[in-house]
Protein backbone atom coordinates (compact mmCIF):
# COMPACT_ATOMS: atom_id res chain seq x y z
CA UNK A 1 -10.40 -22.35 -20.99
CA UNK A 2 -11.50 -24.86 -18.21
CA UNK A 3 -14.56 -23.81 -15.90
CA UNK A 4 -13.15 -23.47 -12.97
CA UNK A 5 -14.61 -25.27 -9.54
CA UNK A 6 -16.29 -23.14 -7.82
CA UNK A 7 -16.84 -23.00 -3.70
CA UNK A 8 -18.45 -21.01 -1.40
CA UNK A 9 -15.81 -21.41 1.03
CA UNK A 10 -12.85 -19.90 2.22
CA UNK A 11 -9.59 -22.34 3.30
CA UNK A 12 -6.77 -20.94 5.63
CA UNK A 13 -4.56 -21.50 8.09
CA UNK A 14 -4.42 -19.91 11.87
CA UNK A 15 -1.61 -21.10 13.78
CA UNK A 16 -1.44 -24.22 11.64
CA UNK A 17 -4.77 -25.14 12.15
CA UNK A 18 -7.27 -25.03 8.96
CA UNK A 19 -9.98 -23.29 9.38
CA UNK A 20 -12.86 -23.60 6.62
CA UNK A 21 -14.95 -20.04 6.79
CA UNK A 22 -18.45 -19.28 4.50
CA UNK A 23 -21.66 -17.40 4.82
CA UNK A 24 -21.89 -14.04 7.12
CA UNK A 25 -18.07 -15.20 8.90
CA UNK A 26 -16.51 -14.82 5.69
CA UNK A 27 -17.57 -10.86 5.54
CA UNK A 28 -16.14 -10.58 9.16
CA UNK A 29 -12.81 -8.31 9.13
CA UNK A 30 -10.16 -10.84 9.95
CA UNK A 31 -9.42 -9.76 13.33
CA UNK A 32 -13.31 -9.97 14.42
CA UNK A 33 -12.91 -13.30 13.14
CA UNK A 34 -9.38 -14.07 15.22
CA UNK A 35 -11.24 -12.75 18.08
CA UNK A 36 -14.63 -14.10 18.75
CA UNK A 37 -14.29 -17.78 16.00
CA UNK A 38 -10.83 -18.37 16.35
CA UNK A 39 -10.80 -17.57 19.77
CA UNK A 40 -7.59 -15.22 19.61
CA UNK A 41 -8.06 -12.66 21.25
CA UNK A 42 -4.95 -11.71 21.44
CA UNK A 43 -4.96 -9.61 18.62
CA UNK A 44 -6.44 -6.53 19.08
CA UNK A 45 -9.18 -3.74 17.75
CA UNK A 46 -9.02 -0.29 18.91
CA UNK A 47 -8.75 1.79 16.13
CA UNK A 48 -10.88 -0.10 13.18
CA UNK A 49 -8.71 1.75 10.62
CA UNK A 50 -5.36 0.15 10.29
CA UNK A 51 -3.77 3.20 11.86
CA UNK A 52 -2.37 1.77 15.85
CA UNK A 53 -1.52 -1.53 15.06
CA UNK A 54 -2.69 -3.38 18.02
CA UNK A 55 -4.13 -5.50 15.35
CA UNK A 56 -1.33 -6.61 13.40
CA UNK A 57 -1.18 -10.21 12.54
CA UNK A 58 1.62 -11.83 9.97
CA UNK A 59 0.06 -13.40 6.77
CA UNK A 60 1.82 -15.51 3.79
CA UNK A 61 0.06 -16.98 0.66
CA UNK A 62 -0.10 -19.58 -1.43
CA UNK A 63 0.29 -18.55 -5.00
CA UNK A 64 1.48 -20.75 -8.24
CA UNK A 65 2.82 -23.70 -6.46
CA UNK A 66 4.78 -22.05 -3.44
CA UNK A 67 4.63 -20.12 -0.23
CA UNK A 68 5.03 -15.98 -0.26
CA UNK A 69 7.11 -14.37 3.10
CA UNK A 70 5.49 -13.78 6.07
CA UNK A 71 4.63 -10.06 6.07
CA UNK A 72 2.51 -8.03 8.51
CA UNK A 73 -0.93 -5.98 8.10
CA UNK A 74 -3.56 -4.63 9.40
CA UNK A 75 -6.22 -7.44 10.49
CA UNK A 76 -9.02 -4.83 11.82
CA UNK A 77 -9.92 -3.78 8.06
CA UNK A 78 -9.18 -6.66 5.87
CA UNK A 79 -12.45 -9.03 5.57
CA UNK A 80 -12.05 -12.27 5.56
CA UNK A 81 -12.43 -13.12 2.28
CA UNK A 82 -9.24 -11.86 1.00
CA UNK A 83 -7.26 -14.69 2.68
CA UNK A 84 -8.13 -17.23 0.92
CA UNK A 85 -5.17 -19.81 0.91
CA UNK A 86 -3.30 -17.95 3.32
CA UNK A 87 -1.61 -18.72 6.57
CA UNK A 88 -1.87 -16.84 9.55
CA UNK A 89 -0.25 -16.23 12.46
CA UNK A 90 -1.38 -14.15 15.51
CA UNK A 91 0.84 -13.65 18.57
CA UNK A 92 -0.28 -16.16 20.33
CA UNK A 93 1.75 -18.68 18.02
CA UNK A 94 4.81 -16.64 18.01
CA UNK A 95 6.24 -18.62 21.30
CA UNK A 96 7.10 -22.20 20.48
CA UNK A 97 5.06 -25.00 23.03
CA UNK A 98 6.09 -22.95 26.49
CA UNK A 99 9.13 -21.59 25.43
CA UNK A 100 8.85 -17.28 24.44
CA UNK A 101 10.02 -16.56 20.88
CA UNK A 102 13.11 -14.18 20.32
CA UNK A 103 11.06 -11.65 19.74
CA UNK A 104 9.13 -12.27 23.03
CA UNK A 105 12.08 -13.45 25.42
CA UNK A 106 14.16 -9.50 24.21
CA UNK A 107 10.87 -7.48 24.96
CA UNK A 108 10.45 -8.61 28.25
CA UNK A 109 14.00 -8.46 28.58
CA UNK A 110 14.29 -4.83 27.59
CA UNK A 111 11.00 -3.38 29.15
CA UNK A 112 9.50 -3.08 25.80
CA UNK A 113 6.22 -4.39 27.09
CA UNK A 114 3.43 -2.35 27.96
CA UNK A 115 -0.66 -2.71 27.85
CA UNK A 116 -1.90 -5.53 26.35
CA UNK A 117 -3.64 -4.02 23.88
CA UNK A 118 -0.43 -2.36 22.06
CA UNK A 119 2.06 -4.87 22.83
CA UNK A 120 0.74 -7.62 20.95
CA UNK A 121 0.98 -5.71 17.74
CA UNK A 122 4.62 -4.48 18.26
CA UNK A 123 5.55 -7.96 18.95
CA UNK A 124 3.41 -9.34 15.77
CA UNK A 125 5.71 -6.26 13.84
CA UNK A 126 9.08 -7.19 14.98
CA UNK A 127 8.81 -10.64 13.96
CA UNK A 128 7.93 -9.50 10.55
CA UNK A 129 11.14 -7.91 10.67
CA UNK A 130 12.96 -10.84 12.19
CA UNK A 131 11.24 -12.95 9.90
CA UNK A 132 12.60 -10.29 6.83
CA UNK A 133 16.06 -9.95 8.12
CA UNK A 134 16.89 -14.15 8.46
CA UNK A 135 14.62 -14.42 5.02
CA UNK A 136 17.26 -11.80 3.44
CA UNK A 137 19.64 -12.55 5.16
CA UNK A 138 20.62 -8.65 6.76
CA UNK A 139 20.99 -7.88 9.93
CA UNK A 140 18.45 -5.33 11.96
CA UNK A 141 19.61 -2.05 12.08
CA UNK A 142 17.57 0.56 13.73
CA UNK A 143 16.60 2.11 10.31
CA UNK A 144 14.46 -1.11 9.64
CA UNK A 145 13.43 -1.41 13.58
CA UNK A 146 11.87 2.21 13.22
CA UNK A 147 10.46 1.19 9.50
CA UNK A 148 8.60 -1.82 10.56
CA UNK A 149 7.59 0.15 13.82
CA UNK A 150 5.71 3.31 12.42
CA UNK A 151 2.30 0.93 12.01
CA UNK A 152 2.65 0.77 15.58
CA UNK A 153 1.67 3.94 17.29
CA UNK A 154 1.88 3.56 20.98
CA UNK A 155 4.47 4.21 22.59
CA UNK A 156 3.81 4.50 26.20
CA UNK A 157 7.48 2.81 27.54
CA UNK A 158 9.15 5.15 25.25
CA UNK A 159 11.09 4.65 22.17
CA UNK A 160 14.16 3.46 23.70
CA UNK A 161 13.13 0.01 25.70
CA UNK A 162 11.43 -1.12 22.12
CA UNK A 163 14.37 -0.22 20.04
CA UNK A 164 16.43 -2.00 22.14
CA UNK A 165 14.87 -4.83 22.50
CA UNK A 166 14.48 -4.89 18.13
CA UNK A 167 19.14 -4.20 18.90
CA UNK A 168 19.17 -7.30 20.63
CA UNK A 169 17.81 -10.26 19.09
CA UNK A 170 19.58 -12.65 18.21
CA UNK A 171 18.34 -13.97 14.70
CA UNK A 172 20.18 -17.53 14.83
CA UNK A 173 17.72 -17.86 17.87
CA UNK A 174 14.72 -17.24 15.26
CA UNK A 175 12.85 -20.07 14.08
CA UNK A 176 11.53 -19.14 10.81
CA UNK A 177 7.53 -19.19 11.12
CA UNK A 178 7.37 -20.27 6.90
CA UNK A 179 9.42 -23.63 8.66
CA UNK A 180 6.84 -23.79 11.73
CA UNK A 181 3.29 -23.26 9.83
CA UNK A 182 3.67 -24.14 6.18
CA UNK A 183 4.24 -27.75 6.13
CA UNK A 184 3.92 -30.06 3.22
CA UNK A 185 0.99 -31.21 5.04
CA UNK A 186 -0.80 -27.69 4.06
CA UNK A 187 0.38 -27.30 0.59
CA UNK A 188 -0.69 -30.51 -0.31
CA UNK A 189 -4.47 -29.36 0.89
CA UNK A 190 -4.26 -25.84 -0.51
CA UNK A 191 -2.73 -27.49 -3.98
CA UNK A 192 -5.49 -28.80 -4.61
CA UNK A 193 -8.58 -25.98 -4.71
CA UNK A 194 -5.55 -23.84 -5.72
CA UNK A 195 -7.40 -23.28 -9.05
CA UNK A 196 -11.12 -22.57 -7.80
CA UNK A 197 -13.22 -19.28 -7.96
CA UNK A 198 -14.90 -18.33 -5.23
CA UNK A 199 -18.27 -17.42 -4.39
CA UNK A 200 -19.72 -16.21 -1.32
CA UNK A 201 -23.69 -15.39 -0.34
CA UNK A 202 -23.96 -14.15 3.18
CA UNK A 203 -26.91 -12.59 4.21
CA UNK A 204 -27.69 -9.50 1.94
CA UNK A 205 -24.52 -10.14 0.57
CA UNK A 206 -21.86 -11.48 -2.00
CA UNK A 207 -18.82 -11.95 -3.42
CA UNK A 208 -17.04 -13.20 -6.12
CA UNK A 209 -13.29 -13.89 -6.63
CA UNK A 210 -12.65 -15.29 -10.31
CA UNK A 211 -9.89 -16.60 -11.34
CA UNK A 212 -9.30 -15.54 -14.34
CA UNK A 213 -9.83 -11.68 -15.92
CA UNK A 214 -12.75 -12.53 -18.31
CA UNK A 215 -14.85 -14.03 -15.63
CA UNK A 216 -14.33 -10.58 -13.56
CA UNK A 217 -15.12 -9.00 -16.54
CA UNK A 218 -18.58 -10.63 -17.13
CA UNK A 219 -19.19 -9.87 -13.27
CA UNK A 220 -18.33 -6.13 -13.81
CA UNK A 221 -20.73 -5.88 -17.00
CA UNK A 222 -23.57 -7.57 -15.34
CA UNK A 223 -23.22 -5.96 -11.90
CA UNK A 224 -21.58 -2.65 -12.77
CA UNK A 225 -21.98 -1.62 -8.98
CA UNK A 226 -20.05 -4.27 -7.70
CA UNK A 227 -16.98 -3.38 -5.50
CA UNK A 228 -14.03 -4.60 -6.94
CA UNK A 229 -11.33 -5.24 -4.12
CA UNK A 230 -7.99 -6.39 -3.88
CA UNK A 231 -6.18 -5.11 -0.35
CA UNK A 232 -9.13 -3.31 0.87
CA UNK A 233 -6.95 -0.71 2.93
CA UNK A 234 -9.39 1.79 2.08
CA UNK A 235 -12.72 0.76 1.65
CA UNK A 236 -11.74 -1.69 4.83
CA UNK A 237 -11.83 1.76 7.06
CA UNK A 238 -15.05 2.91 5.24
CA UNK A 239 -16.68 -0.18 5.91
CA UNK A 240 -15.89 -0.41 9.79
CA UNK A 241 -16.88 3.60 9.81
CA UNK A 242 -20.41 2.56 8.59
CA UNK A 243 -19.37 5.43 5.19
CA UNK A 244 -19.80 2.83 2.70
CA UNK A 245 -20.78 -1.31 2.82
CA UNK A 246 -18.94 -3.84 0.95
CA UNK A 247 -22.07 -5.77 0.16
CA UNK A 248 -21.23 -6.67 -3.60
CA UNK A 249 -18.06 -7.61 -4.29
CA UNK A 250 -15.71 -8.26 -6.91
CA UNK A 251 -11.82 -9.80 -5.14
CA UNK A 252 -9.59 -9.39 -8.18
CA UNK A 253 -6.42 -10.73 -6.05
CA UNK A 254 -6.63 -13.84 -7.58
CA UNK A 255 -6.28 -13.23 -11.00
CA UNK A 256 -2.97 -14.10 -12.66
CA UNK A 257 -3.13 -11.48 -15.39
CA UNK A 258 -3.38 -8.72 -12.81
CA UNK A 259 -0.05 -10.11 -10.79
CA UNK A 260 2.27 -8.75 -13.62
CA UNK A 261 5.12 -6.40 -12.56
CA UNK A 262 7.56 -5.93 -14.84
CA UNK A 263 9.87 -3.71 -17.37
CA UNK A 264 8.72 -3.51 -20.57
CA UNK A 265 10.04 -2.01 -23.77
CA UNK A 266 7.61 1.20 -22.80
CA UNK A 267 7.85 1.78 -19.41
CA UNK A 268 7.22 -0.10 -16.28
CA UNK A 269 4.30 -2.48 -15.47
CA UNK A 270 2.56 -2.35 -12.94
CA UNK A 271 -0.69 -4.59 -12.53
CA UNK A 272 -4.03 -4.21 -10.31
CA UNK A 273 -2.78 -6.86 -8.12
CA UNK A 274 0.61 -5.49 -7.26
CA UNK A 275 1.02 -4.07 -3.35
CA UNK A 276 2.88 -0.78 -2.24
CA UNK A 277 5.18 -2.61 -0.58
CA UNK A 278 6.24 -5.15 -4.28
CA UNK A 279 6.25 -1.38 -6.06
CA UNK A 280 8.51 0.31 -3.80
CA UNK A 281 10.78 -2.33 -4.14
CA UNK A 282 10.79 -2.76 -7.44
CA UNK A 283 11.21 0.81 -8.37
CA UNK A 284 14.28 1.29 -6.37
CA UNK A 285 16.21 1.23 -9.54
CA UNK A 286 13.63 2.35 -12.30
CA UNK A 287 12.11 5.08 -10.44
CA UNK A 288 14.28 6.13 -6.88
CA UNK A 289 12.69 9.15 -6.10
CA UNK A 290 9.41 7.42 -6.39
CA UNK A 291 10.66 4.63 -4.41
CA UNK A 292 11.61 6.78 -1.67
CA UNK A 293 8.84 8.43 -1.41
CA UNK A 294 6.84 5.34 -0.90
CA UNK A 295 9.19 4.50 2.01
CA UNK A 296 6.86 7.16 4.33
CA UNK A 297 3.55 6.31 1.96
CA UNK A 298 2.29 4.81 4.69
CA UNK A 299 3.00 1.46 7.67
CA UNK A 300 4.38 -1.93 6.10
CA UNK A 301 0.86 -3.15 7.48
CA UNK A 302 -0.50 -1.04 4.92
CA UNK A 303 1.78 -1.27 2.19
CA UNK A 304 1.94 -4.93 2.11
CA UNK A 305 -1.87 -5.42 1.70
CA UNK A 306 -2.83 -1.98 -0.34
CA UNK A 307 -2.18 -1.66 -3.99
CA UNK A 308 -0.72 1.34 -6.07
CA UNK A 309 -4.26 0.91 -8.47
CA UNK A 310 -6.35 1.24 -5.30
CA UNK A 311 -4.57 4.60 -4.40
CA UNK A 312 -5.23 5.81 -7.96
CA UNK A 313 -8.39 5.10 -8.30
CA UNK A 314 -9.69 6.23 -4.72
CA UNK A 315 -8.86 9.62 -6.20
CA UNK A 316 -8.07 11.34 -2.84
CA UNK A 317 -7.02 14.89 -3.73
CA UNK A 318 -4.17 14.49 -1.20
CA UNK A 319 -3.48 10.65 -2.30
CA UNK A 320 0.54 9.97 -1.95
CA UNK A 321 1.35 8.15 -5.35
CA UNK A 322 -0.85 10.52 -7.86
CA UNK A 323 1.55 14.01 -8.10
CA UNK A 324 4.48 11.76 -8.71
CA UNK A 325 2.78 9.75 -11.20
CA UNK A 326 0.98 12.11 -12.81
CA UNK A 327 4.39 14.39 -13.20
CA UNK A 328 5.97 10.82 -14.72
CA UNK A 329 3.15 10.80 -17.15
CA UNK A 330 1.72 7.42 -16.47
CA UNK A 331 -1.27 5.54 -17.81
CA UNK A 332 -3.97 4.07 -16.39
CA UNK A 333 -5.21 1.00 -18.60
CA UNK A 334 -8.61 0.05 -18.28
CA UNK A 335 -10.46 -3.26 -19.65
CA UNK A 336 -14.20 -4.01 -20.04
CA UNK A 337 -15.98 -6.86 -22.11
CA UNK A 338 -16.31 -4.36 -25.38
CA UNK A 339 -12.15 -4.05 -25.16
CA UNK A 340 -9.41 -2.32 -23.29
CA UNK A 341 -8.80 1.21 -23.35
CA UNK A 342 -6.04 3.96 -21.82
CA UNK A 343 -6.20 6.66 -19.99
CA UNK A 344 -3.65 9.27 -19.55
CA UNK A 345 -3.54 9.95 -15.59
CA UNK A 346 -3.85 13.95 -16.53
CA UNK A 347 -7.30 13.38 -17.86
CA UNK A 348 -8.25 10.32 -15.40
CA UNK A 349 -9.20 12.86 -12.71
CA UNK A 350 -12.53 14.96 -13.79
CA UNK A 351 -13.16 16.13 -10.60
CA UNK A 352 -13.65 15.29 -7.11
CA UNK A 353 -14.29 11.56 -7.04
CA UNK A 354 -15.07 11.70 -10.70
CA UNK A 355 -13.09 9.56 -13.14
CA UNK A 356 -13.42 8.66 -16.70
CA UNK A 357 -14.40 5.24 -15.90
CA UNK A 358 -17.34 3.59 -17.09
CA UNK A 359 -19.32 1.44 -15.32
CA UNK A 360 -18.30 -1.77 -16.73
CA UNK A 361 -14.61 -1.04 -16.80
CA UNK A 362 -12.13 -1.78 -14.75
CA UNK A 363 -8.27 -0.59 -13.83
CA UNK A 364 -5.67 -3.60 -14.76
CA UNK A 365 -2.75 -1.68 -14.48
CA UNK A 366 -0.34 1.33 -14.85
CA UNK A 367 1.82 2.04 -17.19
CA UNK A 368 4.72 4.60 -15.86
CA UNK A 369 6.76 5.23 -19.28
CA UNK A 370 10.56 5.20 -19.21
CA UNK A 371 12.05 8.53 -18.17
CA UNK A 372 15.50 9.13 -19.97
CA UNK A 373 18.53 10.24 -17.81
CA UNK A 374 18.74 13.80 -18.88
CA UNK A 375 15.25 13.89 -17.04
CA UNK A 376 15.49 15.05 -12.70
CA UNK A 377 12.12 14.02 -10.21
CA UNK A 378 11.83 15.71 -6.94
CA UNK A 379 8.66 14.00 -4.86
CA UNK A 380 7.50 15.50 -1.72
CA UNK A 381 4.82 15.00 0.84
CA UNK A 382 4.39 17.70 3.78
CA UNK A 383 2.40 16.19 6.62
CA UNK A 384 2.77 16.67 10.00
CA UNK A 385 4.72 13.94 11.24
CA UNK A 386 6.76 11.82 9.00
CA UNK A 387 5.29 8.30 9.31
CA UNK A 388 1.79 7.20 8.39
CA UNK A 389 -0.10 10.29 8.30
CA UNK A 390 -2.41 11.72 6.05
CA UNK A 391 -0.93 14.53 3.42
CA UNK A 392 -1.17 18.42 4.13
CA UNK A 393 0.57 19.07 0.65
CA UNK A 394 2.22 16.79 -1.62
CA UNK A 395 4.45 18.01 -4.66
CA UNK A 396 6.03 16.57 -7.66
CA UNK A 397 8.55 17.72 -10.41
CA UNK A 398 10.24 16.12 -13.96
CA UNK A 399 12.36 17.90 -15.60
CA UNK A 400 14.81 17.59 -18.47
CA UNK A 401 17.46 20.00 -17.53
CA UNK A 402 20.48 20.14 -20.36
CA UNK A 403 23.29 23.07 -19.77
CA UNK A 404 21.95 24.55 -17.03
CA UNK A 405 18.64 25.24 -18.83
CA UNK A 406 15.16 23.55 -18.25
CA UNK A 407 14.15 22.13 -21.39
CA UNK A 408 11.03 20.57 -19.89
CA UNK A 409 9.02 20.63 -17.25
CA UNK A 410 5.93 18.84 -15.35
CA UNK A 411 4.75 19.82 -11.89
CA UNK A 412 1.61 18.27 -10.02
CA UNK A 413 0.52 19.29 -6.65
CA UNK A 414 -1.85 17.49 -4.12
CA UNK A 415 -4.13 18.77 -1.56
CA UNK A 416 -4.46 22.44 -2.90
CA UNK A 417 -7.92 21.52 -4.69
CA UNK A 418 -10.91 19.33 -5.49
CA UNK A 419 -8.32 16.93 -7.10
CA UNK A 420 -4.40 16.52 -6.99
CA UNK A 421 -3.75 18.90 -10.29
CA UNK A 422 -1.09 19.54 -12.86
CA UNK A 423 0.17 22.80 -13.26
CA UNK A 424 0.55 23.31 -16.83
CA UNK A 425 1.05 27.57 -16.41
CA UNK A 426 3.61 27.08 -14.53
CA UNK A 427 5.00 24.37 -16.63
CA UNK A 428 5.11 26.97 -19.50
CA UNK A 429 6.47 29.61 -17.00
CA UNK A 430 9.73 27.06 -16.20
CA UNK A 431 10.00 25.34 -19.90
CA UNK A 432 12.99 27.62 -21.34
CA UNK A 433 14.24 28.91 -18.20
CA UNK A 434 18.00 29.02 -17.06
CA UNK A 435 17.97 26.71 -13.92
CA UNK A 436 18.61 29.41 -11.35
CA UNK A 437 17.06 30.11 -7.40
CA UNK A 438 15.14 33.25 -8.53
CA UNK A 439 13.46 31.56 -11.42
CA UNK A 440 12.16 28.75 -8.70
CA UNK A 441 11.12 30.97 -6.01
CA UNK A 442 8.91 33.06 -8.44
CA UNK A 443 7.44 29.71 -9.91
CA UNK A 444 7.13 28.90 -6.46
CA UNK A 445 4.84 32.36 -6.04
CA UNK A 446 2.96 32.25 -9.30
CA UNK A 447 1.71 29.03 -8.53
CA UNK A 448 -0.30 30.53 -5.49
CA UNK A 449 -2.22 31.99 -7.87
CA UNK A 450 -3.48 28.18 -9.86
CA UNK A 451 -4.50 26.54 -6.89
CA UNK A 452 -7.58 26.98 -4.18
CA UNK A 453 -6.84 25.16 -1.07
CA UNK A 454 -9.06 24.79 1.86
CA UNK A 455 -8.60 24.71 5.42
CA UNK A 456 -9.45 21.74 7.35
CA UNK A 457 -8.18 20.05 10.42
CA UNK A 458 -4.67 19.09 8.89
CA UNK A 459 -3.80 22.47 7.51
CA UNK A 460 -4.90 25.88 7.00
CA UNK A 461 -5.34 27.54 3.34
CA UNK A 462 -2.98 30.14 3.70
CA UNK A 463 -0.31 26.64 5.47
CA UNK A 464 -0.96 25.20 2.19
CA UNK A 465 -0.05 28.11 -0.07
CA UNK A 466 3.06 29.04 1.78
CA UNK A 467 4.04 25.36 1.68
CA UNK A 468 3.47 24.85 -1.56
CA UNK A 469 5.60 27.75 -2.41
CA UNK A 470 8.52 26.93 -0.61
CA UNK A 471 8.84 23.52 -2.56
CA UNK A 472 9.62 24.96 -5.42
CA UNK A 473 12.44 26.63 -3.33
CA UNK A 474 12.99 22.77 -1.90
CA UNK A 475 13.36 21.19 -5.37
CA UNK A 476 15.62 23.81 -6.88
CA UNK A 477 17.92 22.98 -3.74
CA UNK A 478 18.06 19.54 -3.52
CA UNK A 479 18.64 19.48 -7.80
CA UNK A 480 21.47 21.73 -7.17
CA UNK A 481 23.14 20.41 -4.64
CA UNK A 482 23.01 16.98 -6.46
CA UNK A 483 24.61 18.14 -9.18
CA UNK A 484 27.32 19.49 -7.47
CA UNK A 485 27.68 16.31 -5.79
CA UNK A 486 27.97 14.64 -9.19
CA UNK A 487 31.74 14.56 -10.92
């Protein structure tokens, strides 16, 4: 293979205008950058962790020879660095020369406005979802207004005056921004550094975006304490806390063999590169019940920059995804310079922020193995409001249920210990049963006596027992009623 060029430069677009960013800018978070270099400062910073949205911006990306969709994130905890042949746009080049975008013109229309500091968000998220809806051609409903909403927290005018004014647009009035900011012009420029690593030195610090998996690999072997990053979601909101520094770093986002997402003859794919947002999707068919529970994982400014790997391997005891994949059985596959290796997920987690991982490995992908049709899933998450929030509990269930008997089962809970735990007693207790209310409920109160939850500022221990008591109860429920509903 070819030695790629290598620059110490970052190329992307604000607003259609190319901006060319290395040294200590390049570490910036993007909105820092928007703010005090770009001289934006429209978009705002108030919470530095991707939870209000008064920083959202709308990104798309060059990749293999064409443009992705405008989608929205959070600009207050992604660096710099990670946008790389991207294009930006900020609210201040929604409107078009003097004239208010759609968007704009049915806020101000509708009262939707309020501070400036929350308003530019909201705006930047509902023309993501104007820019979605003429892309797929759908029309808005409410559903998708309130979806591409919950990043944005504020709502001092009320929920009403911004709904409405999400009702009323008019989407023949909305000029795609993909048609405004990604010109030939720009893919022409971007075309050709397309293929270059990357490679950074600010002051105290570095980083390195191969393009291509063996180069990361040599990195990861001869810096084994280097970062490696893709959406930063995460470590992004460490960072800005001052909890941990991304002062090595590995960006794996640009390497092709990572980007794979697909249905093989084992299960399904899913590489280190791959966003919430592209999994969600894609598992709408494979995996529904997982799919729908990634619909309240989190904002679509998360989601469309954070990966499924990076909520695997941050471990959290309460992290969304793990239960559910852990009840599914999936793999985590793990490569290194010496040769790749897997991992079953039940004996990834040693304990709290421990992980059999060595130091020169790292996570390419998940492997979630084909689950026949005989086989139900139940996935909850108990939290206490429904949209972007952290987990109190979160439960999952498989099983293989044939004439009214459970044949199988797998249960994993979250956030009632160090890590989020299969329950393999209770597994036993189930395996054999008749599927009946009374054999639920009692799983439901022998499991109280596997886990050790704390209390902390999201729930009490005893909140967490009797929650995750009752959804046992929950699953049996829902199962039951879905087979009735089934001819």
């Amino acid at each position: 293979m070819a030695q790629s060029t290598i620059r110490n430069q970052i190329h992307l677009l604000i607003n259609g205008v190319e901006h060319t960013i290395g040294g200590d800018e390049a570490f910036l978070p993007l909105a820092q950058y928007l703010r005090y270099h770009a001289l934006l400062p429209g978009t705002k910073v108030v919470c530095a962790e991707g939870d209000c949205g008064a920083c959202t911006s709308l990104v798309a990306r060059w990749n293999e020879g064409s443009w992705s969709a405008f989608q929205t994130l959070n600009s207050c905890i992604a660096p710099v660095y990670l946008f790389d042949l991207a294009s930006v746009v900020t609210v201040e080049g929604l409107a078009m020369e003097e004239e208010l975008s759609e968007v704009q013109s049915k806020m101000r229309e509708f009262h939707g406005g309020q501070c400036g500091y929350c308003t530019p968000g909201m705006v930047c998220a509902l023309s993501g979802l104007a820019e979605n809806c003429v892309q797929k051609k759908t029309p808005i409903t409410e559903k998708k207004a309130r979806n591409h909403l919950t990043g944005n927290l504020c709502r001092c005018t009320g929920y009403e005056p911004i709904l409405n004014s999400a009702l009323h647009m008019d989407l023949k009035k909305w000029q795609p921004l993909s048609d405004r900011y990604n010109t030939s012009a720009s893919k022409s420029s971007f075309q050709k550094i397309a293929d270059d690593a990357i490679e950074i030195q600010g002051t105290q610090k570095k980083v390195s975006a191969p393009k291509n998996l063996n180069e990361a690999l040599r990195i990861k072997e001869q810096t084994p304490q280097v970062r490696l990053v893709s959406g930063a979601t995460d470590l992004g909101v460490l960072h800005n806390k001052g909890k941990s520094f991304l002062d090595q770093v590995l960006v794996v986002n640009r390497i092709p063999e990572l980007a794979k997402l697909e249905t093989t003859d084992k299960g399904l794919w899913v590489g280190a590169k791959i966003s919430l947002t592209e999994f969600e999707n894609f598992a709408e068919e494979s995996h529904p019940e997982l799919s729908r529970l990634m619909r309240v994982f989190a904002s679509p400014q998360i989601k469309n920059q954070g990966t499924l790997i990076g909520n695997v391997l941050n471990g959290s005891p309460i992290g969304d995804s793990i239960p559910g994949l852990l009840a599914l059985n999936a793999e985590v596959h793990l490569q290194s310079a010496k040769g790749h290796r897997v991992v079953p997920l039940t004996a990834f987690y040693k304990g709290y922020k421990s992980f059999d991982l060595l130091p020169e490995e790292m996570a390419i992908g998940i492997l979630i193995p084909h689950l026949p049709k005989t086989w139900r899933t139940k996935f909850y998450k108990v939290s206490l409001r429904k949209d972007l929030d952290i987990s109190a509990v979160t439960f999952a269930a498989a099983l293989k249920i044939e004439n009214n008997s459970i044949q199988e089962a797998r249960i994993a809970l979250g956030g009632v210990g160090p890590t989020v735990v299969r329950l393999p007693q209770i597994e036993k207790t189930l395996q054999g049963a008749q599927f009946t209310e009374r054999v639920f409920k009692n799983a439901g109160m022998e499991a109280r006596q596997h886990i050790k939850p704390i209390s902390d500022l999201r729930a009490t221990e005893d909140y967490r027992l009797q929650v995750a008591e009752n959804l046992f109860h929950k699953c049996f429920v829902e199962l039951r009623e879905e087979a009735a509903a089934c001819p």
